[in-house]
PDB file of N, CA and C in Angstrom:
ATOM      1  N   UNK A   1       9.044 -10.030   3.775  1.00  0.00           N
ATOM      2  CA  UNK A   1       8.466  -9.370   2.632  1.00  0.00           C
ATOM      3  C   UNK A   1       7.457 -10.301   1.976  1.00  0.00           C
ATOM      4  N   UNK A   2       6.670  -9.797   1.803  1.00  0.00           N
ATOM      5  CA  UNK A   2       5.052 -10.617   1.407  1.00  0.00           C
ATOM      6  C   UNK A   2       4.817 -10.064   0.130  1.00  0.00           C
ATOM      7  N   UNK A   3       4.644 -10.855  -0.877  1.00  0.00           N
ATOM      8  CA  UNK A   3       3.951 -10.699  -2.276  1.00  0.00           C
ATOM      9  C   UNK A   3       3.644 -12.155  -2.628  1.00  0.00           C
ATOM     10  N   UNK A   4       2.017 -12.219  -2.870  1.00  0.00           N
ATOM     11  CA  UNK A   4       1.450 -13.366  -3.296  1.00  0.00           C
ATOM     12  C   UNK A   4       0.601 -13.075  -4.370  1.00  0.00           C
ATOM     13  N   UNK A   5       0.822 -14.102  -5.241  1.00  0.00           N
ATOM     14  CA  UNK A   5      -0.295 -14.233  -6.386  1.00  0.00           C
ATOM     15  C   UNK A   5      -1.005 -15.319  -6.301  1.00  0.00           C
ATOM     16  N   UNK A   6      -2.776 -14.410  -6.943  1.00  0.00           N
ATOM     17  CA  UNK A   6      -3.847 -15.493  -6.321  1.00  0.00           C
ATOM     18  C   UNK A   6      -3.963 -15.959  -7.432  1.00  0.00           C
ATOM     19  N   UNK A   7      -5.104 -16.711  -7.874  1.00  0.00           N
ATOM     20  CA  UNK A   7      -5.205 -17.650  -9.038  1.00  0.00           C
ATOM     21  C   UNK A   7      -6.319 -16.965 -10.339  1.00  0.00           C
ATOM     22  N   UNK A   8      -6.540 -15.365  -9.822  1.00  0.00           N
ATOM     23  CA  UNK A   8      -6.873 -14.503 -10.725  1.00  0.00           C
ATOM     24  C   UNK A   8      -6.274 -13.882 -11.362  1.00  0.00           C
ATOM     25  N   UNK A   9      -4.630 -13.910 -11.016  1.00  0.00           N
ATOM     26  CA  UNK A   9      -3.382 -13.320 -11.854  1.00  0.00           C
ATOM     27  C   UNK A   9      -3.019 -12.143 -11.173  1.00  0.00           C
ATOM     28  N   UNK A  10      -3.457 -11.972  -9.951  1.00  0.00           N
ATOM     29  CA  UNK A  10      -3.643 -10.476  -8.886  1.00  0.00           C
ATOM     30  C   UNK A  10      -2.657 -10.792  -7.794  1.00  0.00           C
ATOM     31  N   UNK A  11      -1.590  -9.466  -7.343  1.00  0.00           N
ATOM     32  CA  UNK A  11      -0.605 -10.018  -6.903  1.00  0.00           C
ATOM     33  C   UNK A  11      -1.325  -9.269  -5.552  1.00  0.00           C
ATOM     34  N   UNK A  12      -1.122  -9.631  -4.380  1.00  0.00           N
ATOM     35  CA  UNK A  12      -1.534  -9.177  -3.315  1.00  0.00           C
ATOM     36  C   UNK A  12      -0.286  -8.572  -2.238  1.00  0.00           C
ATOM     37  N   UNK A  13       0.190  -7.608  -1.787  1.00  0.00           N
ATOM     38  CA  UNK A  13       1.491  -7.646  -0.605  1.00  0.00           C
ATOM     39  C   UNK A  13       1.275  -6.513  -0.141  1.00  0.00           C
ATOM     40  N   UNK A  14       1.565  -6.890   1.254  1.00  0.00           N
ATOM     41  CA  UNK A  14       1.266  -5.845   2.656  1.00  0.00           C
ATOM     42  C   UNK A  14       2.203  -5.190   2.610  1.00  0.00           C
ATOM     43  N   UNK A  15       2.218  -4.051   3.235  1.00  0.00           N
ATOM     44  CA  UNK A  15       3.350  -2.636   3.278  1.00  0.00           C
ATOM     45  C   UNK A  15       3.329  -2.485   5.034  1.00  0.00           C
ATOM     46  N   UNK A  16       4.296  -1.936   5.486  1.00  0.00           N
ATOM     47  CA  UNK A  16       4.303  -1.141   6.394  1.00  0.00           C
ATOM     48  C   UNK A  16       4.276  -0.326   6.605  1.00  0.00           C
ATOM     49  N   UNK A  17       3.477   0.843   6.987  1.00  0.00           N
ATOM     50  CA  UNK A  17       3.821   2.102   6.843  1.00  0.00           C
ATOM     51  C   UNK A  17       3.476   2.898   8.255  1.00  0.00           C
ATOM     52  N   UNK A  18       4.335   3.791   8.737  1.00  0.00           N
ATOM     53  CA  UNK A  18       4.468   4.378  10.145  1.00  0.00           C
ATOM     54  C   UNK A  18       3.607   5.734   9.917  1.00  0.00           C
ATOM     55  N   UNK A  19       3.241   6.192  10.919  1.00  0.00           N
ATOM     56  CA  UNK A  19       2.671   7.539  11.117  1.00  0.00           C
ATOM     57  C   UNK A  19       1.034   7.375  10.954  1.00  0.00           C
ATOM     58  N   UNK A  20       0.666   6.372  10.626  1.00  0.00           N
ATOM     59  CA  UNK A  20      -0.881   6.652  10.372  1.00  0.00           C
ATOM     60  C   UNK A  20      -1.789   6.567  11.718  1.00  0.00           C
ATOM     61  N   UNK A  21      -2.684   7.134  11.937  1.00  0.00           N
ATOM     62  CA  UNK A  21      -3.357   7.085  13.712  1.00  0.00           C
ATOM     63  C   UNK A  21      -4.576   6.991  13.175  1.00  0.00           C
ATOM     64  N   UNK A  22      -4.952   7.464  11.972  1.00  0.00           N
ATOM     65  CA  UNK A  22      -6.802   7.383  12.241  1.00  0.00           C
ATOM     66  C   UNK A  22      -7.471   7.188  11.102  1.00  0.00           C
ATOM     67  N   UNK A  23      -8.324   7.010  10.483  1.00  0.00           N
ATOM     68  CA  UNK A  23      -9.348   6.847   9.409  1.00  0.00           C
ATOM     69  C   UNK A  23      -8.939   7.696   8.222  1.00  0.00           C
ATOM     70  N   UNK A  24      -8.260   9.218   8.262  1.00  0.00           N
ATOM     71  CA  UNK A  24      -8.074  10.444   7.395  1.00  0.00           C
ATOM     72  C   UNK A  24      -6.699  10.022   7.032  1.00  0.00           C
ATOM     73  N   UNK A  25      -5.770   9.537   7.958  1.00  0.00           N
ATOM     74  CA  UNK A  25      -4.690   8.708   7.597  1.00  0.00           C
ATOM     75  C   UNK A  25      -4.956   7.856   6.541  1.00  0.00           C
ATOM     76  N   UNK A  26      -5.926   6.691   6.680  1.00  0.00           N
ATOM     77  CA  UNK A  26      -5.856   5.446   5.652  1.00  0.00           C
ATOM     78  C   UNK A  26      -5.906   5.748   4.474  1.00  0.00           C
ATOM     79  N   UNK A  27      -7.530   6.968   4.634  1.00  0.00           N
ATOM     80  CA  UNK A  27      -7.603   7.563   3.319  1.00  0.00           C
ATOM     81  C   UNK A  27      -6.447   8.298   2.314  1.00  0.00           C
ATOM     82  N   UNK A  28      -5.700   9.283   3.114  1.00  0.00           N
ATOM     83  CA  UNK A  28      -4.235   9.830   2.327  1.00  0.00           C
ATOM     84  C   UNK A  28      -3.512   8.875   2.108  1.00  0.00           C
ATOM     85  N   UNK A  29      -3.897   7.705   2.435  1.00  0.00           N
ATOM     86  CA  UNK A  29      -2.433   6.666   1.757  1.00  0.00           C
ATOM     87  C   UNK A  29      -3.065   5.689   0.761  1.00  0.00           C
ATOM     88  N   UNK A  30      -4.424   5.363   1.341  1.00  0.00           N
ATOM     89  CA  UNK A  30      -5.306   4.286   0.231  1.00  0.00           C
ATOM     90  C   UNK A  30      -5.041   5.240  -1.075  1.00  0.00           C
ATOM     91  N   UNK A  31      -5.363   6.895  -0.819  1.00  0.00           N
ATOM     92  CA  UNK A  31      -5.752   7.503  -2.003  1.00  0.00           C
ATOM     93  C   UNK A  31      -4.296   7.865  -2.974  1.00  0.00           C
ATOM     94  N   UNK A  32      -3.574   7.920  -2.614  1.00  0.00           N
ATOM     95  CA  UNK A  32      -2.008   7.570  -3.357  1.00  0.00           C
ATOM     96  C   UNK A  32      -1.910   7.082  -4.211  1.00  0.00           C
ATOM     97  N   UNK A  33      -1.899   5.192  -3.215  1.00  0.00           N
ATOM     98  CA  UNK A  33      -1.557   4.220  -4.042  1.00  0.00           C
ATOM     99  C   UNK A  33      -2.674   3.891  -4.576  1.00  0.00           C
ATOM    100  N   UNK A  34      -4.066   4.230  -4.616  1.00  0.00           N
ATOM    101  CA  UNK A  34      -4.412   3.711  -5.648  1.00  0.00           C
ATOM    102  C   UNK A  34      -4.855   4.237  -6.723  1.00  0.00           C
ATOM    103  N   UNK A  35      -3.509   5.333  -7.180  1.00  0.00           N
ATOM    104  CA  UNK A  35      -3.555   6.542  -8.182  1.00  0.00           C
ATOM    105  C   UNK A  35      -2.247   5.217  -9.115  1.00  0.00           C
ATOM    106  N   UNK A  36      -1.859   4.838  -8.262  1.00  0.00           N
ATOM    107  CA  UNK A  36      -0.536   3.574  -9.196  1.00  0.00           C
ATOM    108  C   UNK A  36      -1.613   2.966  -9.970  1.00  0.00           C
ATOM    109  N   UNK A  37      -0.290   3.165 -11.554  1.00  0.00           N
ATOM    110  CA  UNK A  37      -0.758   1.959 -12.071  1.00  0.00           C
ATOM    111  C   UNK A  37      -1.050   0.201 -11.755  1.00  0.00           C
ATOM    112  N   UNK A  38      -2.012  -0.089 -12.250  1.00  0.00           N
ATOM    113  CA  UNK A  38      -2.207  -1.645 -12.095  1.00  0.00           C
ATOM    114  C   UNK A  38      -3.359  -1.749 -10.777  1.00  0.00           C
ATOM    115  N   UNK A  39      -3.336  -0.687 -10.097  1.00  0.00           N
ATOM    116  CA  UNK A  39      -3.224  -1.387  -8.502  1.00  0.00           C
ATOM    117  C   UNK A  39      -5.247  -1.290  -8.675  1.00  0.00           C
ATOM    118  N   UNK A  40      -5.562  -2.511  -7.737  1.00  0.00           N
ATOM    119  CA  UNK A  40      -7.256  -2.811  -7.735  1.00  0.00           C
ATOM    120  C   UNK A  40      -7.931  -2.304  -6.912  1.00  0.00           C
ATOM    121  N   UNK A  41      -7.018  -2.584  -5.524  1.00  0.00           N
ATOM    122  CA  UNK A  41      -7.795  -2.082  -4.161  1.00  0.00           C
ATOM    123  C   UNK A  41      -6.654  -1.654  -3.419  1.00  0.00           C
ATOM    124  N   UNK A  42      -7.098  -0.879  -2.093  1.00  0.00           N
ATOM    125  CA  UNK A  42      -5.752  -1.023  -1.289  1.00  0.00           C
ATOM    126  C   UNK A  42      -6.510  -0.879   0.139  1.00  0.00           C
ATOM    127  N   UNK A  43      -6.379  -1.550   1.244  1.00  0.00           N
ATOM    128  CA  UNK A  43      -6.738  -1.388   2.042  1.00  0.00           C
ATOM    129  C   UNK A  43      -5.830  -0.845   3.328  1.00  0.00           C
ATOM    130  N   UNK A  44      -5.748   0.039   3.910  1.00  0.00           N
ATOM    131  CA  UNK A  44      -5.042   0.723   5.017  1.00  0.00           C
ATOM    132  C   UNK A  44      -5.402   0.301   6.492  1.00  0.00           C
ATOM    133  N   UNK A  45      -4.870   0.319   7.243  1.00  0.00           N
ATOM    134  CA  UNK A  45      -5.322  -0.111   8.943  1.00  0.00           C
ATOM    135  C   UNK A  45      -4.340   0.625   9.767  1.00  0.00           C
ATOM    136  N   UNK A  46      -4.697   1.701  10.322  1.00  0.00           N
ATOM    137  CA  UNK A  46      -3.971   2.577  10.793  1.00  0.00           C
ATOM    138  C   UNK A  46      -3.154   1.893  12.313  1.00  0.00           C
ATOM    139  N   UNK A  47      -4.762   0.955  12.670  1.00  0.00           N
ATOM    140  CA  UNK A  47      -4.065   0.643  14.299  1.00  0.00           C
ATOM    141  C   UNK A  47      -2.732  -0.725  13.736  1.00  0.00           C
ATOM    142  N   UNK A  48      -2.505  -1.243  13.294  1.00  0.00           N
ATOM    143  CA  UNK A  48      -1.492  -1.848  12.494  1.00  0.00           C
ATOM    144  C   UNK A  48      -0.459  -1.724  11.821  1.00  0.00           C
ATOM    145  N   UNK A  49      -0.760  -0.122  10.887  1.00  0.00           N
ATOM    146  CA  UNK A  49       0.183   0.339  10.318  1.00  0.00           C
ATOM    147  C   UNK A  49       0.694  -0.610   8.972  1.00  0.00           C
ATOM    148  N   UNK A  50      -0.489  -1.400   9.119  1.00  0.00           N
ATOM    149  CA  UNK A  50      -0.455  -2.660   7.690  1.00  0.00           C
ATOM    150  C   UNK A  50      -1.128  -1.973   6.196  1.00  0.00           C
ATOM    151  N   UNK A  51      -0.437  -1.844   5.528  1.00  0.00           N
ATOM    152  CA  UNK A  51      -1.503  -1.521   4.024  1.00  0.00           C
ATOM    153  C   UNK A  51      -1.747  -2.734   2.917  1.00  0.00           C
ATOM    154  N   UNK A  52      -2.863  -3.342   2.529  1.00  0.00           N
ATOM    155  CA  UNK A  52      -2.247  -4.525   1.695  1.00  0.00           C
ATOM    156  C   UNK A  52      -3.140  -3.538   0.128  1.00  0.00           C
ATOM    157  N   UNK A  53      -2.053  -3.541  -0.686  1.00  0.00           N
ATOM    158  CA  UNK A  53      -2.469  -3.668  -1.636  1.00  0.00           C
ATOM    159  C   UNK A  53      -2.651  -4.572  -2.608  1.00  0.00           C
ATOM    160  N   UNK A  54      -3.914  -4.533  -4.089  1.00  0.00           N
ATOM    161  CA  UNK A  54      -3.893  -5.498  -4.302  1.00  0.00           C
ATOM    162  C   UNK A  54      -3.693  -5.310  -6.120  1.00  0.00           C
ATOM    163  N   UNK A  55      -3.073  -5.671  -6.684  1.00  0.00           N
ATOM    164  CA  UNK A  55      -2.626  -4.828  -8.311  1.00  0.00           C
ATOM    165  C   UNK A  55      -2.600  -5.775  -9.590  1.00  0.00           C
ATOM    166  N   UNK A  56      -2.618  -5.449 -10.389  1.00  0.00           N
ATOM    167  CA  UNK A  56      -2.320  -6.466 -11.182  1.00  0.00           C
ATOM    168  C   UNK A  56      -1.077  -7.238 -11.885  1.00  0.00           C
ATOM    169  N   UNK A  57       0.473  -6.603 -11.272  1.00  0.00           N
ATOM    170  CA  UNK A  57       1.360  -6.927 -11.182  1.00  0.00           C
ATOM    171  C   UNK A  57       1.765  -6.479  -9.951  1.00  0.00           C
ATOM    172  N   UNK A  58       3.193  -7.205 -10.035  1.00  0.00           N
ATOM    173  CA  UNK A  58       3.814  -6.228  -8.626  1.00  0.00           C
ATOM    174  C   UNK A  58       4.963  -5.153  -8.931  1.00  0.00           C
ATOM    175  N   UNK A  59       4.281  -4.098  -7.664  1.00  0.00           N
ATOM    176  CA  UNK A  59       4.951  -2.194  -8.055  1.00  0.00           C
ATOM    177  C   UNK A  59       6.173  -2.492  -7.692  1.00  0.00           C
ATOM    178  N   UNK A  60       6.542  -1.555  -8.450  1.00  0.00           N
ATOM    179  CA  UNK A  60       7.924  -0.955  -7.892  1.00  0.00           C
ATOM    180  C   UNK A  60       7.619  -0.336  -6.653  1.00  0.00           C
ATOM    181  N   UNK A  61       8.931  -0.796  -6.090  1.00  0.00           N
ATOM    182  CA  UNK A  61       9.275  -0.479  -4.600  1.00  0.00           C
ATOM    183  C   UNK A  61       9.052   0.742  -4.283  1.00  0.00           C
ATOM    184  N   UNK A  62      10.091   1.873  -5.705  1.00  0.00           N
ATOM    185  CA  UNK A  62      10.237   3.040  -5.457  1.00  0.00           C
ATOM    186  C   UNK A  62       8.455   3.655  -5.146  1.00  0.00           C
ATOM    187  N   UNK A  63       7.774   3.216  -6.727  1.00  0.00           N
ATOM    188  CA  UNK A  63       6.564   3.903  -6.902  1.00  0.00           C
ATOM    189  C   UNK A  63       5.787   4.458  -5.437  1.00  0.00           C
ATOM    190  N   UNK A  64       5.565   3.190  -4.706  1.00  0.00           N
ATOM    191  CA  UNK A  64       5.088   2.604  -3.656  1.00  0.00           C
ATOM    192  C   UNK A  64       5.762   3.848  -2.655  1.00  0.00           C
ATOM    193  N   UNK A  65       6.683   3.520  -2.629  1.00  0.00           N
ATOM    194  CA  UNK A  65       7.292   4.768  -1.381  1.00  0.00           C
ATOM    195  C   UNK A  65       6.963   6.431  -1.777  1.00  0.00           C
ATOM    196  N   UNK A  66       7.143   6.730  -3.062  1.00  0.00           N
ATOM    197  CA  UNK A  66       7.162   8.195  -3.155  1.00  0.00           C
ATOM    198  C   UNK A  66       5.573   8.201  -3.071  1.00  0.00           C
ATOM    199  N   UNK A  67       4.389   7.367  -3.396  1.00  0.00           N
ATOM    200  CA  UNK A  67       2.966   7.678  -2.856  1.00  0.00           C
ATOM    201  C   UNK A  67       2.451   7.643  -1.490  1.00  0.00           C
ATOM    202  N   UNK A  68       3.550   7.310  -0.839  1.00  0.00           N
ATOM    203  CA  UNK A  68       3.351   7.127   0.500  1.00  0.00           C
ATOM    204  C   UNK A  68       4.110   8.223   1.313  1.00  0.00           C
ATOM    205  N   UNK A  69       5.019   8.912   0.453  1.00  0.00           N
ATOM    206  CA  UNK A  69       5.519   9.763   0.933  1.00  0.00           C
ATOM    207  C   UNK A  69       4.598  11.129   0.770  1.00  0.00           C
ATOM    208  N   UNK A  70       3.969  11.209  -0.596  1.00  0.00           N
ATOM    209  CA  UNK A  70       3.182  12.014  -1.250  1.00  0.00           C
ATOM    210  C   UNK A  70       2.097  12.277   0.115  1.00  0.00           C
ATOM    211  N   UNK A  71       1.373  10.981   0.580  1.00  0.00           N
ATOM    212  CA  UNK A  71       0.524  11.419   1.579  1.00  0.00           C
ATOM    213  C   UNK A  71       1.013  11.813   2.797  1.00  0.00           C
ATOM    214  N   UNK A  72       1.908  11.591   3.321  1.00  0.00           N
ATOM    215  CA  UNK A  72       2.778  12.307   4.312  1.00  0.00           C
ATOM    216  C   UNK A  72       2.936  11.324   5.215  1.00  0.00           C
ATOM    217  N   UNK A  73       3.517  10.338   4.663  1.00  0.00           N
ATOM    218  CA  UNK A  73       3.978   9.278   5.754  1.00  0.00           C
ATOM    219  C   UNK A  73       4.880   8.397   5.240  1.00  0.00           C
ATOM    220  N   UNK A  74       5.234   7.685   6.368  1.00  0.00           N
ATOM    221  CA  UNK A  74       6.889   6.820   5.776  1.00  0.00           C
ATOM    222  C   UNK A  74       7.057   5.528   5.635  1.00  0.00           C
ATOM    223  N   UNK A  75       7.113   4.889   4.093  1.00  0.00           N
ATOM    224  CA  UNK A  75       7.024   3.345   3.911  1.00  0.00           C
ATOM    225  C   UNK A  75       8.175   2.528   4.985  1.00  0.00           C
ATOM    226  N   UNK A  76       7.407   1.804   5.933  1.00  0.00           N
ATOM    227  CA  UNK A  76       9.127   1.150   6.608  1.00  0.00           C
ATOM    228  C   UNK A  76       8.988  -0.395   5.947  1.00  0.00           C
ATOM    229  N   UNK A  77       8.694  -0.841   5.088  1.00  0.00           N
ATOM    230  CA  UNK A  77       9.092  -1.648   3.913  1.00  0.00           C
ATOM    231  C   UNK A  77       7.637  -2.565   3.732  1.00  0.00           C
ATOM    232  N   UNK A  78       8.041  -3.726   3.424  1.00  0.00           N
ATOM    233  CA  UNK A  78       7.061  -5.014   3.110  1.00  0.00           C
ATOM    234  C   UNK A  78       6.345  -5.603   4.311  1.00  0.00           C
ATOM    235  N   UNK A  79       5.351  -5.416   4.828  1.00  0.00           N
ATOM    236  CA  UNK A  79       5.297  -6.609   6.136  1.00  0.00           C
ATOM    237  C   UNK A  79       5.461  -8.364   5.828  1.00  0.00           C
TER     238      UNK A  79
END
């Protein structure tokens, strides 16, 4: 489980998330989480299945999963 803070006060941590295959994927999940509060950027990579978001604290676990569920796919935790 990965959560780092940089020296801008910005916490950075990768997700795992299953089901994504293509570009329309990244977008339904970038566009989720970055409806969460705090959050700055989020970047998705489908061939990876890596999401790192980047926020200004760190989310709740739950938050994180039900926006990922919202886009139709399944958090399998922290990378």
């Amino acid at each position: 489980m990965t959560a780092q803070t940089d020296t801008t006060g910005s916490v950075t941590t990768v997700y795992k998330v299953s089901g994504m295959s293509c570009g329309h994927c990244e977008g339904a999940v970038s566009g989720e989480l970055s409806q969460l509060s705090g959050v700055h950027s989020v970047t998705a990579v489908a061939s990876t299945g890596e999401v790192t978001v980047v926020s200004a604290a760190p989310l709740d676990d739950e938050a994180v999963r039900a926006a990922v569920d919202e886009a139709g796919f399944e958090l399998a935790g922290r990378a």
